[in-house]
PDB file of N, CA and C in Angstrom:
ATOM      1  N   UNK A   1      34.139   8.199 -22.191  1.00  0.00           N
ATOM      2  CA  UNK A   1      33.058   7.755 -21.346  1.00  0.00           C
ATOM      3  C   UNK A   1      32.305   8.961 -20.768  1.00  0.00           C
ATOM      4  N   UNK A   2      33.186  10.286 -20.464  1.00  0.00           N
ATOM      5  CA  UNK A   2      32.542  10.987 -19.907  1.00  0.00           C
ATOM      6  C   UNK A   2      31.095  11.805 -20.716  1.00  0.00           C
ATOM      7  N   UNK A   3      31.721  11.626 -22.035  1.00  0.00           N
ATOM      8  CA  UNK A   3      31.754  12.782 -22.984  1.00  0.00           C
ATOM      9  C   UNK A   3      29.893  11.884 -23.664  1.00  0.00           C
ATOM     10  N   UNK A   4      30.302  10.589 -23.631  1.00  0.00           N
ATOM     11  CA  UNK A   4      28.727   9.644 -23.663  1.00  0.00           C
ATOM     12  C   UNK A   4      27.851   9.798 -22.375  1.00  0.00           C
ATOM     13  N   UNK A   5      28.904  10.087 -21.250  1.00  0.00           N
ATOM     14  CA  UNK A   5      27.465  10.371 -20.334  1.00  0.00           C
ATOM     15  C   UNK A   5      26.693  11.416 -20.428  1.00  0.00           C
ATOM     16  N   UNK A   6      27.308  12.393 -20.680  1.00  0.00           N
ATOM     17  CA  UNK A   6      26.798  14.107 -21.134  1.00  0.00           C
ATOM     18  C   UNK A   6      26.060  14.456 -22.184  1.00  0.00           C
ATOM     19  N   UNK A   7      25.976  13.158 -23.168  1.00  0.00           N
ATOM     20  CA  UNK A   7      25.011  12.898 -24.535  1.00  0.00           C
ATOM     21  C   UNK A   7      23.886  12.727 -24.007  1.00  0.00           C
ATOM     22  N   UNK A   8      24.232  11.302 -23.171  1.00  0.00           N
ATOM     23  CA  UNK A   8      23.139  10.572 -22.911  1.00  0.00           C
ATOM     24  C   UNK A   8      22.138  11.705 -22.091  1.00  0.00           C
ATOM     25  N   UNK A   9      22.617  12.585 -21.620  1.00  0.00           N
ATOM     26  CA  UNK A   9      21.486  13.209 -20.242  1.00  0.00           C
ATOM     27  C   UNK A   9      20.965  13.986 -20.713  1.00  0.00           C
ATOM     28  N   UNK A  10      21.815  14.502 -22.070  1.00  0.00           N
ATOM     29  CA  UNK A  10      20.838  15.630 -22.719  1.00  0.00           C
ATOM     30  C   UNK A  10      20.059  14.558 -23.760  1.00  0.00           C
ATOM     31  N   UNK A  11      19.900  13.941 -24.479  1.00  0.00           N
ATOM     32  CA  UNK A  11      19.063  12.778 -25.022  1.00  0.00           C
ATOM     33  C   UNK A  11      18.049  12.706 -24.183  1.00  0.00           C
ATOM     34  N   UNK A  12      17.933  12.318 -22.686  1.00  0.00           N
ATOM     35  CA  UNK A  12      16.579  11.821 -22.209  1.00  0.00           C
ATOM     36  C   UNK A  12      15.242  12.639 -22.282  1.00  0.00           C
ATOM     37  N   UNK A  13      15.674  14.046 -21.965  1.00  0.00           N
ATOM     38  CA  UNK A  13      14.611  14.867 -22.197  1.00  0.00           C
ATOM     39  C   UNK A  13      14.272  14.989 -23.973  1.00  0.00           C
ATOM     40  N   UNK A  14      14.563  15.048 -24.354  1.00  0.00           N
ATOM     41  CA  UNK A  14      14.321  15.448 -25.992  1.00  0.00           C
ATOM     42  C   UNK A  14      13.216  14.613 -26.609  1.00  0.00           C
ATOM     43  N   UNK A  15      12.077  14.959 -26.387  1.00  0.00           N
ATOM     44  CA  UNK A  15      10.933  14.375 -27.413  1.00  0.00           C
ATOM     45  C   UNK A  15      10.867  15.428 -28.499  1.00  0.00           C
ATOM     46  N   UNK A  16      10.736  16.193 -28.933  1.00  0.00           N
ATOM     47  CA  UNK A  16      10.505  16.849 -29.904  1.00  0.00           C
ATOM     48  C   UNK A  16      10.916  16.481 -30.853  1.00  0.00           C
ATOM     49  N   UNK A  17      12.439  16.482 -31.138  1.00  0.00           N
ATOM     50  CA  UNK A  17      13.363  16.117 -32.506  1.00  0.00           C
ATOM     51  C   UNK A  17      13.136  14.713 -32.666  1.00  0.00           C
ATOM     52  N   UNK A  18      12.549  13.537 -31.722  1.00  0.00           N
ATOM     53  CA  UNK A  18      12.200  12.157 -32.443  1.00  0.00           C
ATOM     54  C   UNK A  18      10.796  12.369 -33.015  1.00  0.00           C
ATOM     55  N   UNK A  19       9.745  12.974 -32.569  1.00  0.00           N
ATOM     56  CA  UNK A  19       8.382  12.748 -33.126  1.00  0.00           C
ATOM     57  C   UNK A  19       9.026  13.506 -34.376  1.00  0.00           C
ATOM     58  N   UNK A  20       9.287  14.643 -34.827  1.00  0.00           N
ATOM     59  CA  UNK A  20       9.345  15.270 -35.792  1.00  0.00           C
ATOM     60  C   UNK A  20      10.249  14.496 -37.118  1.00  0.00           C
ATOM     61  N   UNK A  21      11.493  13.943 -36.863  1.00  0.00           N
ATOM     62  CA  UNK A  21      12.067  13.440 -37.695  1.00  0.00           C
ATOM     63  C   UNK A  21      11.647  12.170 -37.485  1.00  0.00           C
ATOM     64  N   UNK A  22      10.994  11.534 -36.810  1.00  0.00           N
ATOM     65  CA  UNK A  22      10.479   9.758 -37.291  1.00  0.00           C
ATOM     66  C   UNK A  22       9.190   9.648 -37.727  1.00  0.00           C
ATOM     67  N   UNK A  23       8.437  10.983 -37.515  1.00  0.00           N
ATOM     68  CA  UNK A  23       7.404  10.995 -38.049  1.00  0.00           C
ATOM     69  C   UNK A  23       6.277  10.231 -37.194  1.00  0.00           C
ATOM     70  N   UNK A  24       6.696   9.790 -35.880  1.00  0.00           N
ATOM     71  CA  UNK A  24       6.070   9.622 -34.867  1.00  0.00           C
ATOM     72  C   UNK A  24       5.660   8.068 -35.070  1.00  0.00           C
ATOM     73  N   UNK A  25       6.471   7.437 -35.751  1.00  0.00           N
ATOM     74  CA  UNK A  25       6.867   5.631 -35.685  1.00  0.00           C
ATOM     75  C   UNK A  25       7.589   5.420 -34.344  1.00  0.00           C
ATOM     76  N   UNK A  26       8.900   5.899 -34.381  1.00  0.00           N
ATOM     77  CA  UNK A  26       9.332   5.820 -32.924  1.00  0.00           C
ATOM     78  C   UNK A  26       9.466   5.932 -31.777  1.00  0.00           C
ATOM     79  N   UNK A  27       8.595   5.804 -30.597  1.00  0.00           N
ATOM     80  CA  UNK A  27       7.970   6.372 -29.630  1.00  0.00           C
ATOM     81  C   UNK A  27       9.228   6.065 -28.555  1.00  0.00           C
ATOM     82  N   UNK A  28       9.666   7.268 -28.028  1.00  0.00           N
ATOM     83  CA  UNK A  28      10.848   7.482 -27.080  1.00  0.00           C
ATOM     84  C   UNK A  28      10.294   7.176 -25.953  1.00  0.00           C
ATOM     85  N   UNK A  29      10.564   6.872 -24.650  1.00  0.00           N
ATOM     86  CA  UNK A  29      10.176   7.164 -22.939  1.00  0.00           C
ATOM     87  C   UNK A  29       9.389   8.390 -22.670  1.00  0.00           C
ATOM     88  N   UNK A  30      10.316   9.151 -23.122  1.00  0.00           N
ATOM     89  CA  UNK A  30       9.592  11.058 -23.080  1.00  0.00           C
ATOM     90  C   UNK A  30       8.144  10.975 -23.393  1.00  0.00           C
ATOM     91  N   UNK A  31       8.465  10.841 -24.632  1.00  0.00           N
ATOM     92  CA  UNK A  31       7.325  10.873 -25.616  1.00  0.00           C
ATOM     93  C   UNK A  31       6.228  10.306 -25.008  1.00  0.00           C
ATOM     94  N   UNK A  32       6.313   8.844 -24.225  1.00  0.00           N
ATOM     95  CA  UNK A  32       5.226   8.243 -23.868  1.00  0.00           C
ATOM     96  C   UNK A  32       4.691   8.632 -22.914  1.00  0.00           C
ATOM     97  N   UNK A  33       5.604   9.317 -21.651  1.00  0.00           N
ATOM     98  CA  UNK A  33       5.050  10.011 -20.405  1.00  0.00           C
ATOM     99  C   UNK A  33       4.313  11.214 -21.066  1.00  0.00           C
ATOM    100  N   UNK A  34       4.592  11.613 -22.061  1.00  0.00           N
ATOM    101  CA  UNK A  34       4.066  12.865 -22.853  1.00  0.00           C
ATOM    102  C   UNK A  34       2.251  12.102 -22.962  1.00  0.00           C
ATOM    103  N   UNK A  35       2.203  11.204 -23.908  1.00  0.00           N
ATOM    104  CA  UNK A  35       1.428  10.835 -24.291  1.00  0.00           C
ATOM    105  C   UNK A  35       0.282  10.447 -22.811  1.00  0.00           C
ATOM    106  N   UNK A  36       1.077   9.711 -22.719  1.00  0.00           N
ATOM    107  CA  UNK A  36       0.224   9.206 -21.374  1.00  0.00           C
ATOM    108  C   UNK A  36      -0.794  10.111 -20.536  1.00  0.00           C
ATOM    109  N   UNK A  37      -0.159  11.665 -20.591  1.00  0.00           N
ATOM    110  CA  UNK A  37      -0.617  12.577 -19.926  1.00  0.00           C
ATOM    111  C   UNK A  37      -2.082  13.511 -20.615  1.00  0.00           C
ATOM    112  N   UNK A  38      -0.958  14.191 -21.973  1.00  0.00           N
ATOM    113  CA  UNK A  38      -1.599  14.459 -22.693  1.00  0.00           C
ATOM    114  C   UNK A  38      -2.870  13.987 -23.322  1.00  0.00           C
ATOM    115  N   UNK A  39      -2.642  13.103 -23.826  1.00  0.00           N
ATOM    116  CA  UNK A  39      -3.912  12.405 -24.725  1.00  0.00           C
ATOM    117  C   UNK A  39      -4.729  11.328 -24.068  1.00  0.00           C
ATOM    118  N   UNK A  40      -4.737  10.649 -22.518  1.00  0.00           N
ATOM    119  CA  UNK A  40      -4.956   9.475 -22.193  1.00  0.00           C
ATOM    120  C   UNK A  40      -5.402  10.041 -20.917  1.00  0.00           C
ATOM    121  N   UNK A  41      -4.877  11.005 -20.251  1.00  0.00           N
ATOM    122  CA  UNK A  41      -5.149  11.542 -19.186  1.00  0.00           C
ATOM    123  C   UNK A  41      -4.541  10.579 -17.485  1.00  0.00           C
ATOM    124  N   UNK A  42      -3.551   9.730 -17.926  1.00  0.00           N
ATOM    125  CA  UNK A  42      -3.151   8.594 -17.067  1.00  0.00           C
ATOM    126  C   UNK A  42      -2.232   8.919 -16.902  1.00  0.00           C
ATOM    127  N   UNK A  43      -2.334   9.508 -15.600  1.00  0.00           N
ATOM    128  CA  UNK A  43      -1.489  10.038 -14.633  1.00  0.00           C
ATOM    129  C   UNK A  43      -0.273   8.651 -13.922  1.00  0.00           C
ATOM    130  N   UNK A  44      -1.305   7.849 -13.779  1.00  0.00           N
ATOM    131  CA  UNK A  44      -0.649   6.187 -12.979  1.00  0.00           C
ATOM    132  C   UNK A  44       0.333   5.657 -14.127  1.00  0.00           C
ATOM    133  N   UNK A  45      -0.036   5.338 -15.407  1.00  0.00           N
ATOM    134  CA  UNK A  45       0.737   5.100 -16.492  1.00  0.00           C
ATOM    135  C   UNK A  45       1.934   5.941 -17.177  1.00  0.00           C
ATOM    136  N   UNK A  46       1.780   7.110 -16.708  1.00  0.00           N
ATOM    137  CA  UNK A  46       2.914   7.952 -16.909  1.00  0.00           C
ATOM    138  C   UNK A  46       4.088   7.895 -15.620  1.00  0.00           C
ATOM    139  N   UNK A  47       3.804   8.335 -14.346  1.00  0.00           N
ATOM    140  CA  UNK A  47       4.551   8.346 -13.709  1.00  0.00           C
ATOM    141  C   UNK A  47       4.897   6.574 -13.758  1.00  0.00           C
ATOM    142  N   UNK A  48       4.676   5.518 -14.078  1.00  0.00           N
ATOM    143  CA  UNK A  48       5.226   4.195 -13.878  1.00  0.00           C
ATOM    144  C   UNK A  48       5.963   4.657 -14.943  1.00  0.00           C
ATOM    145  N   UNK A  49       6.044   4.752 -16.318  1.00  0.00           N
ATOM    146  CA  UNK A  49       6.807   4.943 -17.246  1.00  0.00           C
ATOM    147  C   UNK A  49       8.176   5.998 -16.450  1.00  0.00           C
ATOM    148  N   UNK A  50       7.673   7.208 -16.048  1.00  0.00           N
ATOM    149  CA  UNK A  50       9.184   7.848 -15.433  1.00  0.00           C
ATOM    150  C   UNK A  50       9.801   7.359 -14.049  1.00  0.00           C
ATOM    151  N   UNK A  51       9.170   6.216 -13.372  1.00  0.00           N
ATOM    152  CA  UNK A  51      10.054   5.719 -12.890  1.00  0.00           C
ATOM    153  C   UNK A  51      11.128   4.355 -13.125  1.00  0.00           C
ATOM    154  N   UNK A  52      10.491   4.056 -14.043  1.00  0.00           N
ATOM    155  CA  UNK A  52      11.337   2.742 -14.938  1.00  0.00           C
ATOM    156  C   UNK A  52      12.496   3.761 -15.159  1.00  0.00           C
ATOM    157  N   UNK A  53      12.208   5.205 -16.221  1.00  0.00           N
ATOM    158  CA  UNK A  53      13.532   5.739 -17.204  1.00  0.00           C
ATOM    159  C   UNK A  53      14.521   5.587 -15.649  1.00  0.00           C
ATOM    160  N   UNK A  54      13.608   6.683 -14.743  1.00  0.00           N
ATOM    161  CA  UNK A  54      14.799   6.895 -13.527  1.00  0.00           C
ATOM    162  C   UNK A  54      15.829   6.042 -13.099  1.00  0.00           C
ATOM    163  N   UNK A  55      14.726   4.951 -12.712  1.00  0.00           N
ATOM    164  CA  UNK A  55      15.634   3.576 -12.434  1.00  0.00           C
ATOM    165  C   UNK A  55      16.498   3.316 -13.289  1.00  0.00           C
ATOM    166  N   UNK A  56      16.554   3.150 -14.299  1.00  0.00           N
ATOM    167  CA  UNK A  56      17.566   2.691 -16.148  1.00  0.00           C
ATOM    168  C   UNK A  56      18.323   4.117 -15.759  1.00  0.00           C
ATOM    169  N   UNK A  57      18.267   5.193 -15.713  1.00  0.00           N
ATOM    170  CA  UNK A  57      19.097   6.745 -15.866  1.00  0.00           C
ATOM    171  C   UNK A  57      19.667   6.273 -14.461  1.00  0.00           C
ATOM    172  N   UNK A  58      19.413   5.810 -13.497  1.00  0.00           N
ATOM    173  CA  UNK A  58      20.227   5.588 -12.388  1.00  0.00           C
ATOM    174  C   UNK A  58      21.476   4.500 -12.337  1.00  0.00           C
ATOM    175  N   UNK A  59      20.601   3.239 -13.001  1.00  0.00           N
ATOM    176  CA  UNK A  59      21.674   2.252 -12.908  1.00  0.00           C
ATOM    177  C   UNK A  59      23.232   2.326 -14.262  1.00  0.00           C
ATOM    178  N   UNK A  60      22.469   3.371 -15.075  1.00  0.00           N
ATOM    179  CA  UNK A  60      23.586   3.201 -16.139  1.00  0.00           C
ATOM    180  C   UNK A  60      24.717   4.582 -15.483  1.00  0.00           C
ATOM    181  N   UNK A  61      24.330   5.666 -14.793  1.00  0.00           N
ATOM    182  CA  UNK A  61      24.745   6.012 -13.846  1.00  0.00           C
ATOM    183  C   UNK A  61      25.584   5.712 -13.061  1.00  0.00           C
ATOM    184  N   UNK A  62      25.093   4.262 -12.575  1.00  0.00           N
ATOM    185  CA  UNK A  62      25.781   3.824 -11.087  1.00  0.00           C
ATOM    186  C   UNK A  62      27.304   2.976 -12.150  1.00  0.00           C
ATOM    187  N   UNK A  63      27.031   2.645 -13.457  1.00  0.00           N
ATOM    188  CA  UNK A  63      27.715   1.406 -13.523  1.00  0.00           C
ATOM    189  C   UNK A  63      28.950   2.459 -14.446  1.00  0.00           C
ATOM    190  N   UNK A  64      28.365   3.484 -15.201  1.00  0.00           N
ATOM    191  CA  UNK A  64      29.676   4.580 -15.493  1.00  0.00           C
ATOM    192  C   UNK A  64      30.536   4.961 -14.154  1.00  0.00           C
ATOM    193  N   UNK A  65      29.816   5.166 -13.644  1.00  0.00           N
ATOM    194  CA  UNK A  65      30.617   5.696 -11.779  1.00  0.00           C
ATOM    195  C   UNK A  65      32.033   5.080 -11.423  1.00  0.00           C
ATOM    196  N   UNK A  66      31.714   3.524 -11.813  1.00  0.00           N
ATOM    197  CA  UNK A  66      32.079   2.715 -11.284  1.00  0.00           C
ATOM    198  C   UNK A  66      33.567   2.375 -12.393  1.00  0.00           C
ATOM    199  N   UNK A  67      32.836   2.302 -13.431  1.00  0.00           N
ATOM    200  CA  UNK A  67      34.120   2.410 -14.963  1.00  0.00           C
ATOM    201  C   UNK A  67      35.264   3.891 -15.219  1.00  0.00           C
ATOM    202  N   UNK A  68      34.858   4.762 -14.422  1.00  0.00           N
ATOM    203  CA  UNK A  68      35.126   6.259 -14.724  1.00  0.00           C
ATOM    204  C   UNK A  68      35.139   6.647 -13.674  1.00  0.00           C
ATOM    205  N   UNK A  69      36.247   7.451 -12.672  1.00  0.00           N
ATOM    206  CA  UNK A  69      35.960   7.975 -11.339  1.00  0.00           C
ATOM    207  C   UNK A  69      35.582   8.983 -12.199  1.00  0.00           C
ATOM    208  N   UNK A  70      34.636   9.703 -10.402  1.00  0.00           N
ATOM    209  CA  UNK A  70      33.606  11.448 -10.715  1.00  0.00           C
ATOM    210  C   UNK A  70      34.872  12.312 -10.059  1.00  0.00           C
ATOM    211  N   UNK A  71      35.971  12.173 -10.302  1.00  0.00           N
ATOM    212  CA  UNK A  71      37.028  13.281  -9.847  1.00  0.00           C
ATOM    213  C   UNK A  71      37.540  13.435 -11.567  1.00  0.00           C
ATOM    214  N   UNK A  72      37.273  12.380 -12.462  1.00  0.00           N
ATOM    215  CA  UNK A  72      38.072  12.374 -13.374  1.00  0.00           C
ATOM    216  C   UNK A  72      36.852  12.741 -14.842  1.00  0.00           C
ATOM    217  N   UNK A  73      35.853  12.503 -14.515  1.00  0.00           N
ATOM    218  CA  UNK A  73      34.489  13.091 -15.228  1.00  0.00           C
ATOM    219  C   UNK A  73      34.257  14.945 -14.808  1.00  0.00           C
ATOM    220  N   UNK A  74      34.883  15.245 -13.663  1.00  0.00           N
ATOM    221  CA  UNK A  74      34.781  16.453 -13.365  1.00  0.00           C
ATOM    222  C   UNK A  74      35.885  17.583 -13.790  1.00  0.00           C
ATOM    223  N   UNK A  75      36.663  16.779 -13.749  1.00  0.00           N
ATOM    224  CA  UNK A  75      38.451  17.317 -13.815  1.00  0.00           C
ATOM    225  C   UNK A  75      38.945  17.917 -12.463  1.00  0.00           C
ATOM    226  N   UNK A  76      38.328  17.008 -11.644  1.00  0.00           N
ATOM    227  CA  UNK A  76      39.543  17.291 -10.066  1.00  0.00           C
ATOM    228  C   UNK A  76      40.642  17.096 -10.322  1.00  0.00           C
ATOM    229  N   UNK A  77      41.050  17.626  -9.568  1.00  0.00           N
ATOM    230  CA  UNK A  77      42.696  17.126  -9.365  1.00  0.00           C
ATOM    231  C   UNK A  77      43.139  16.154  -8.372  1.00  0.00           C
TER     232      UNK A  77
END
């Protein structure tokens, strides 16, 4: 569990390696705050897009927390 949360966080940032290997069919979260900015100039449509991921990066967050103590994701003792 721990070892999927530590995937997952490096996954969220990564637009590069999906446009390049999907050939830009598959449009990630990233990608779209990317887009949004870049090419559209919609500032309002981007930040709504990164606060949805946040919210989703928070609650899947809250619900590992809860399956996995953070003494045992850390290696406390």
């Amino acid at each position: 569990m721990a070892g999927m949360t530590l995937v997952f966080v490096l996954c969220l940032g990564f637009y590069i390696t999906p446009e390049l290997v999907g050939g830009g069919r598959t449009v990630m979260a990233s990608m779209l705050v990317s887009r949004n900015i870049q090419l559209y100039s919609d500032w309002g449509a981007a930040s709504a897009v990164s606060v949805v991921l946040l919210i989703c990066v928070l609650i899947i967050f809250y619900v590992i927390s809860r399956l996995v103590p953070l003494e045992k994701i850390l290696g406390a003792k």
